[in-house]
N, C-alpha and C. Protein backbone atom coordinates (compact mmCIF):
# COMPACT_ATOMS: atom_id res chain seq x y z
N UNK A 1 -80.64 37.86 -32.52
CA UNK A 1 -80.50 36.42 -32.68
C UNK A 1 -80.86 36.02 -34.10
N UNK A 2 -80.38 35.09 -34.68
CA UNK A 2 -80.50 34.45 -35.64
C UNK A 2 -81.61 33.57 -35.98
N UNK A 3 -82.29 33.09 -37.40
CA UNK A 3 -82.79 32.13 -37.53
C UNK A 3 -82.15 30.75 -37.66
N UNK A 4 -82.61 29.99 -36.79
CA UNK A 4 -82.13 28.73 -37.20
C UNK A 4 -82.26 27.78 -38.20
N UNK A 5 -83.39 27.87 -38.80
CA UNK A 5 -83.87 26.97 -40.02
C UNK A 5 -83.02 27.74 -41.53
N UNK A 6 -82.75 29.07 -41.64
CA UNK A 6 -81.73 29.67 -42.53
C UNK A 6 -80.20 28.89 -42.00
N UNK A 7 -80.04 28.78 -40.67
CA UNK A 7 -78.64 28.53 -40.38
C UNK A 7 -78.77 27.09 -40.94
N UNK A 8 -79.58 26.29 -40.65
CA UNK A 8 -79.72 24.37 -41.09
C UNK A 8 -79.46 24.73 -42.47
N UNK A 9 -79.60 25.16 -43.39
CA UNK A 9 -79.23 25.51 -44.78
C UNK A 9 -77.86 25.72 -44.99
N UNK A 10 -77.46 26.95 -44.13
CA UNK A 10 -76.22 27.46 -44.46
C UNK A 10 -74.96 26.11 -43.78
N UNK A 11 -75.52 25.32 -42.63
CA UNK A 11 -74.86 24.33 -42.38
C UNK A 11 -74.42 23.14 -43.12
N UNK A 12 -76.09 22.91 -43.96
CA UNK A 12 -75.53 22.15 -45.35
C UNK A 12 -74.94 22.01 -46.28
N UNK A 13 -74.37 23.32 -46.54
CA UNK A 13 -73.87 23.87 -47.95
C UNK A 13 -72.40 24.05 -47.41
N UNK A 14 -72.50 24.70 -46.04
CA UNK A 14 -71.09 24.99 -45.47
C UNK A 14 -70.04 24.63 -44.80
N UNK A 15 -71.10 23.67 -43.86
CA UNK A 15 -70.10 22.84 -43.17
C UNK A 15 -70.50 22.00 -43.21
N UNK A 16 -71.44 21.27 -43.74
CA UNK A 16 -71.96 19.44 -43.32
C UNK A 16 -70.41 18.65 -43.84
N UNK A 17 -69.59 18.69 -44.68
CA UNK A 17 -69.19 18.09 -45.75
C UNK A 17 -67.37 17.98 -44.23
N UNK A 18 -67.31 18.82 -43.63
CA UNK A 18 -66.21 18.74 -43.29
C UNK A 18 -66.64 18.66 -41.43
N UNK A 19 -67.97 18.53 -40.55
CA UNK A 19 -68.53 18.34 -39.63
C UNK A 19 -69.82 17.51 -39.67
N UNK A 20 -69.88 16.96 -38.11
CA UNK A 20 -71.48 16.38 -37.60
C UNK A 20 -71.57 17.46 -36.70
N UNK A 21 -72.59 17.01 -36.13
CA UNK A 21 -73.47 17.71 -34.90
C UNK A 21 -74.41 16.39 -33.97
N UNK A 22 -74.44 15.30 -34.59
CA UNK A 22 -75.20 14.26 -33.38
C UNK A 22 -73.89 13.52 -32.62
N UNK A 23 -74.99 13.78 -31.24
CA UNK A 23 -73.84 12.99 -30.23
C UNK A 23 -73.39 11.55 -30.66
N UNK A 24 -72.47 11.39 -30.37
CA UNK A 24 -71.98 9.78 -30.43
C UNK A 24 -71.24 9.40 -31.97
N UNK A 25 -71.64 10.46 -33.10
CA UNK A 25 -71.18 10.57 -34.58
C UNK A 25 -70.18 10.73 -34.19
N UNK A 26 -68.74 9.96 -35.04
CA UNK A 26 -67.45 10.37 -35.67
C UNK A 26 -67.12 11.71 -35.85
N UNK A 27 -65.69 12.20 -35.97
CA UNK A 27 -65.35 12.85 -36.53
C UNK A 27 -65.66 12.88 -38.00
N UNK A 28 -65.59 13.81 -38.31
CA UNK A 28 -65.05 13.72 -40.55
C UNK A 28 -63.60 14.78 -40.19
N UNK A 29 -63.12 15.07 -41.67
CA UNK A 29 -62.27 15.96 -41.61
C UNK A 29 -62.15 17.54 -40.72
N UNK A 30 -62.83 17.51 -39.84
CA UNK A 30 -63.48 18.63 -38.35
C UNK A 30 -64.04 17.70 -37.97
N UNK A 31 -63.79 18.47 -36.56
CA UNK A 31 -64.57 17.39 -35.22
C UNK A 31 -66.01 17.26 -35.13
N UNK A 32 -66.37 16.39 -34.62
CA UNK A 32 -68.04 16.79 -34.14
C UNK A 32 -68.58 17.86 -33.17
N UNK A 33 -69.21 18.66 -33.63
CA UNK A 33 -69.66 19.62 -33.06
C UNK A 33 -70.53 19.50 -32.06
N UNK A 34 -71.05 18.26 -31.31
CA UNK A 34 -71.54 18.56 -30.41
C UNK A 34 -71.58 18.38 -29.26
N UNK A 35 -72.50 19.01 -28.55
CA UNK A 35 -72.04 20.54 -27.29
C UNK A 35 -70.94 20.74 -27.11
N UNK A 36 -70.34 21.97 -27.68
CA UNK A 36 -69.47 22.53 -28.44
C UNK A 36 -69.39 23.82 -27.69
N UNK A 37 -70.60 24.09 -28.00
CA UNK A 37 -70.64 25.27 -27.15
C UNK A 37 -70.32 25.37 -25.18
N UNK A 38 -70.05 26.31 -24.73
CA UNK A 38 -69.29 25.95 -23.40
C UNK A 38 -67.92 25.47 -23.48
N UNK A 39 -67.83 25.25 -24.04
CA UNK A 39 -66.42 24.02 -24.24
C UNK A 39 -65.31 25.04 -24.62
N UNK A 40 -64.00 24.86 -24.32
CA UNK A 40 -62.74 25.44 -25.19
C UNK A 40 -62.25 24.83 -26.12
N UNK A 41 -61.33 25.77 -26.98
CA UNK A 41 -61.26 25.21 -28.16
C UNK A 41 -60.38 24.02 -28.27
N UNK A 42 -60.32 23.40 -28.91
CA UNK A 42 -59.26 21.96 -29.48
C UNK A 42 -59.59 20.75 -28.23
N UNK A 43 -60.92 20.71 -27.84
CA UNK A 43 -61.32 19.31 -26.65
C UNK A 43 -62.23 18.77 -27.09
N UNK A 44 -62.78 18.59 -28.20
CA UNK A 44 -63.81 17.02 -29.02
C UNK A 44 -62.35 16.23 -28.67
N UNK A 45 -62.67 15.04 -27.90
CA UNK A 45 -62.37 13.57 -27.86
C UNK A 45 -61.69 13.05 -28.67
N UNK A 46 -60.65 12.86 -29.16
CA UNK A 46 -60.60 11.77 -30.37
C UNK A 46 -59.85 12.61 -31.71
N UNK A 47 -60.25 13.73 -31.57
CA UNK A 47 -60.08 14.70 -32.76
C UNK A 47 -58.71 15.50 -32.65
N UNK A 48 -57.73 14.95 -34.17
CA UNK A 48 -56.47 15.61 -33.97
C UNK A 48 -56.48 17.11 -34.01
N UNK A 49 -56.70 18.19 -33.29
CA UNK A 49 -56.35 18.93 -33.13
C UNK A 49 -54.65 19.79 -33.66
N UNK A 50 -54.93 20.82 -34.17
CA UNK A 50 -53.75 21.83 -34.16
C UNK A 50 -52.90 22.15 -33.07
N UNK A 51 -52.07 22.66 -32.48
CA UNK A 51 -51.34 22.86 -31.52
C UNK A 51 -52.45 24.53 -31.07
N UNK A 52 -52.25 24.99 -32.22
CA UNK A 52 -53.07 26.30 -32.52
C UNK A 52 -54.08 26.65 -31.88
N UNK A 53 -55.44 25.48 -32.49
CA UNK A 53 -56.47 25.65 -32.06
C UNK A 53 -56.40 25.08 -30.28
N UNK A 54 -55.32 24.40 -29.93
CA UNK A 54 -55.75 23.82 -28.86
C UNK A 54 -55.24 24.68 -27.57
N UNK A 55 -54.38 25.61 -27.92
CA UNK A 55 -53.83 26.63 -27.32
C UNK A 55 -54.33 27.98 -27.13
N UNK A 56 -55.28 27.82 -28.53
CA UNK A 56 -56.26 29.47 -28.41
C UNK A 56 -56.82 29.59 -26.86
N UNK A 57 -57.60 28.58 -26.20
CA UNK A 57 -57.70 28.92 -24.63
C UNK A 57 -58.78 29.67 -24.58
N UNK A 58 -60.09 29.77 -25.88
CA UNK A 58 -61.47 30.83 -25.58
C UNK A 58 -62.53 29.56 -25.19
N UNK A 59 -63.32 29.75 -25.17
CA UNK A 59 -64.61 29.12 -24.83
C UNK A 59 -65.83 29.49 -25.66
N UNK A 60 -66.30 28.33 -26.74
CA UNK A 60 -67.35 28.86 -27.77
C UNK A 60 -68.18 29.03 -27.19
N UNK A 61 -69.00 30.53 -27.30
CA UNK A 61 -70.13 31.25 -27.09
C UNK A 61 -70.19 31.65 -28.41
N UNK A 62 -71.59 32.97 -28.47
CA UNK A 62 -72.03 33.23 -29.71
C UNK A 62 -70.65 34.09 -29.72
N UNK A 63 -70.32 35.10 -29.23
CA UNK A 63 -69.40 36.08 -29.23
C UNK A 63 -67.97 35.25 -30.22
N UNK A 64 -67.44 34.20 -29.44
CA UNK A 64 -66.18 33.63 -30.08
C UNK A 64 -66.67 33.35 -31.32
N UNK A 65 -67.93 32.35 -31.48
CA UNK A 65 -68.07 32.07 -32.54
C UNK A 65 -68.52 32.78 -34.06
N UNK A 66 -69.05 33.92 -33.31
CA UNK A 66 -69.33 35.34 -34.25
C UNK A 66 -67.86 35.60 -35.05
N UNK A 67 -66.90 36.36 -34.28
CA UNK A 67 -65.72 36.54 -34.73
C UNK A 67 -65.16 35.27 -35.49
N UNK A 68 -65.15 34.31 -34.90
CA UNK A 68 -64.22 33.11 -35.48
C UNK A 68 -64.86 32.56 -36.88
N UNK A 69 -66.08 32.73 -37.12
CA UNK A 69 -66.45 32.26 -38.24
C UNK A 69 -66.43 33.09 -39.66
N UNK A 70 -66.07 34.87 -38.92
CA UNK A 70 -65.91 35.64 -40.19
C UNK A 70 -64.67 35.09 -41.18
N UNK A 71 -63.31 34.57 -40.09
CA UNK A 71 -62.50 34.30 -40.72
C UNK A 71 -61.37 33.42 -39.87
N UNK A 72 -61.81 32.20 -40.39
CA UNK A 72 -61.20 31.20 -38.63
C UNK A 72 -59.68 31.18 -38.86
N UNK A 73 -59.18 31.62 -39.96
CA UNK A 73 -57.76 31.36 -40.08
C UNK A 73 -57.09 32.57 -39.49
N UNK A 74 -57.65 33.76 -39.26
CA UNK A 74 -57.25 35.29 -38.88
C UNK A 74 -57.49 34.61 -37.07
N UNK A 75 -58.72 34.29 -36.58
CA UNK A 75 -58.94 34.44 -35.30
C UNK A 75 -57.71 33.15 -34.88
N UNK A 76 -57.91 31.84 -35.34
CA UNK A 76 -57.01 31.10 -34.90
C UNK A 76 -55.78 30.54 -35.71
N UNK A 77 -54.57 31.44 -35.81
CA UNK A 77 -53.57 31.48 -36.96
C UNK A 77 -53.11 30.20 -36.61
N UNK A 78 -52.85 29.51 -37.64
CA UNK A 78 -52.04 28.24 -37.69
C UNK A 78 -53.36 26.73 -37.22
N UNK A 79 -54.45 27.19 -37.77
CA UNK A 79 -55.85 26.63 -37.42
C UNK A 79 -55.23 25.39 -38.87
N UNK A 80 -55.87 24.07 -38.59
CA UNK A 80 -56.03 23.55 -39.81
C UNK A 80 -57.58 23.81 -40.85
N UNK A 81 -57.86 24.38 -40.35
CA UNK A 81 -59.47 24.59 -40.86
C UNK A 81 -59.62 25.58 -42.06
N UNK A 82 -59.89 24.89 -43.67
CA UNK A 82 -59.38 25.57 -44.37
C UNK A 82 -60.95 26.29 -44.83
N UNK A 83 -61.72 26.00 -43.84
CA UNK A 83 -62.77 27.27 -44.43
C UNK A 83 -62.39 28.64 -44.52
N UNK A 84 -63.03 29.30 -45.52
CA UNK A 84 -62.28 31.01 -45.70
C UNK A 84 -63.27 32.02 -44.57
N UNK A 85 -64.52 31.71 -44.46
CA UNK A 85 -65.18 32.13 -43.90
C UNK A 85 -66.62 32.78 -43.78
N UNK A 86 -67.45 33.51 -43.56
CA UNK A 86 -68.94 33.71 -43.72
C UNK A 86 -68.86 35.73 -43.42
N UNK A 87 -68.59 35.95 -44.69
CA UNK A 87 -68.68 37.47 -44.25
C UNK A 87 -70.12 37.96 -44.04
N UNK A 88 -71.40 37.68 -44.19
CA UNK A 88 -72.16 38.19 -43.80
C UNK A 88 -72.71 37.99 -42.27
N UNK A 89 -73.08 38.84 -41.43
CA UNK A 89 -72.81 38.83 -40.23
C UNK A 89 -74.36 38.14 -40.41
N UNK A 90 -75.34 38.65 -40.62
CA UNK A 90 -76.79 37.82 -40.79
C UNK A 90 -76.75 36.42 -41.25
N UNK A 91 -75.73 35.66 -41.75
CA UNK A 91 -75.65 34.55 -42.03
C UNK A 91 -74.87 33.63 -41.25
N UNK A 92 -73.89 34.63 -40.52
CA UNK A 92 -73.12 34.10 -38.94
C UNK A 92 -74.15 34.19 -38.01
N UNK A 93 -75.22 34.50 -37.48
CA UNK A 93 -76.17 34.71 -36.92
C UNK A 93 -77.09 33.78 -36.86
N UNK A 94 -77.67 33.09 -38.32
CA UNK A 94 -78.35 32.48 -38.22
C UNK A 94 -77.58 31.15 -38.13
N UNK A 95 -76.12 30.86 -38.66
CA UNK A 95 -75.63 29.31 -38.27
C UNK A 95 -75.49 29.58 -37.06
N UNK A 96 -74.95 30.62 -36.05
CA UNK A 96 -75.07 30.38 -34.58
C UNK A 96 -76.43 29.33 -33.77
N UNK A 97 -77.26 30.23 -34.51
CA UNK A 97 -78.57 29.89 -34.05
C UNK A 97 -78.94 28.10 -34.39
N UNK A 98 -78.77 27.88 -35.39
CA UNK A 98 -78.73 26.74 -35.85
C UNK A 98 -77.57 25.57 -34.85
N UNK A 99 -76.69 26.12 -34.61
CA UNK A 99 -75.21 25.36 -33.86
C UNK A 99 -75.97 25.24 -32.75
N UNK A 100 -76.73 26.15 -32.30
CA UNK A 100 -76.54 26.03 -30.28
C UNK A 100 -77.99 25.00 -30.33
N UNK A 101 -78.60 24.87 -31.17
CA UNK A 101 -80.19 24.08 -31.16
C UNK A 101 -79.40 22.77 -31.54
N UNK A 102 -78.58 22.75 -32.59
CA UNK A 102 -78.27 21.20 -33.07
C UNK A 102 -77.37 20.47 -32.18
N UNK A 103 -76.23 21.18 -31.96
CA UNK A 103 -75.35 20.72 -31.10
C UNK A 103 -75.47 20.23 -29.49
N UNK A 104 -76.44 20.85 -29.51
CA UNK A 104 -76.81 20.46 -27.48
C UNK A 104 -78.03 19.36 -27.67
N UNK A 105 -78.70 18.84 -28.70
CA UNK A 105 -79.65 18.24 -28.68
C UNK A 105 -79.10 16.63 -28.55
């Protein structure tokens, strides 16, 4: 498992700018992330979705989200999500950790 207080970092730098994580927050350019987890892909409320992402048909756990964050355009082709991705697996680890504490709160 990951640290979460490394992942709150790597969330700032990485994704704050194009996501939230508090309930009831807007979209930005990505949906709001929260509770996210459990959920399948392309169902935040409100949020235009890809045909892509909404068809992938997984359910974010750490597992999907492990893979999907090395490189979200490889796991979900035709994704609008132009992040490139987080090759270090210790740094996918700790934003996991960080996602499942922020997002369900």
């Amino acid at each position: 498992m990951g640290d979460a207080a490394k992942g709150a970092k790597i969330f700032k730098t990485k994704c704050a700018q194009c996501h939230t994580l508090e309930a009831g927050a807007g979209h930005k350019q990505g949906p709001n992330l929260n509770g996210f987890f459990g959920r399948k892909t392309g169902q935040a409320a409100g949020f235009a979705y890809s045909p892509a992402n909404i068809s992938k048909g997984i359910t974010w756990d750490d597992d999907t989200l492990f893979e999907y964050l090395l490189n979200p355009k490889k796991y979900i082709p035709g994704t609008k999500m132009v992040f490139a991705g987080i090759k270090s697996e210790g740094e996918r680890r700790d934003l996991i950790a960080y996602l499942k504490e922020a997002s369900s709160a």
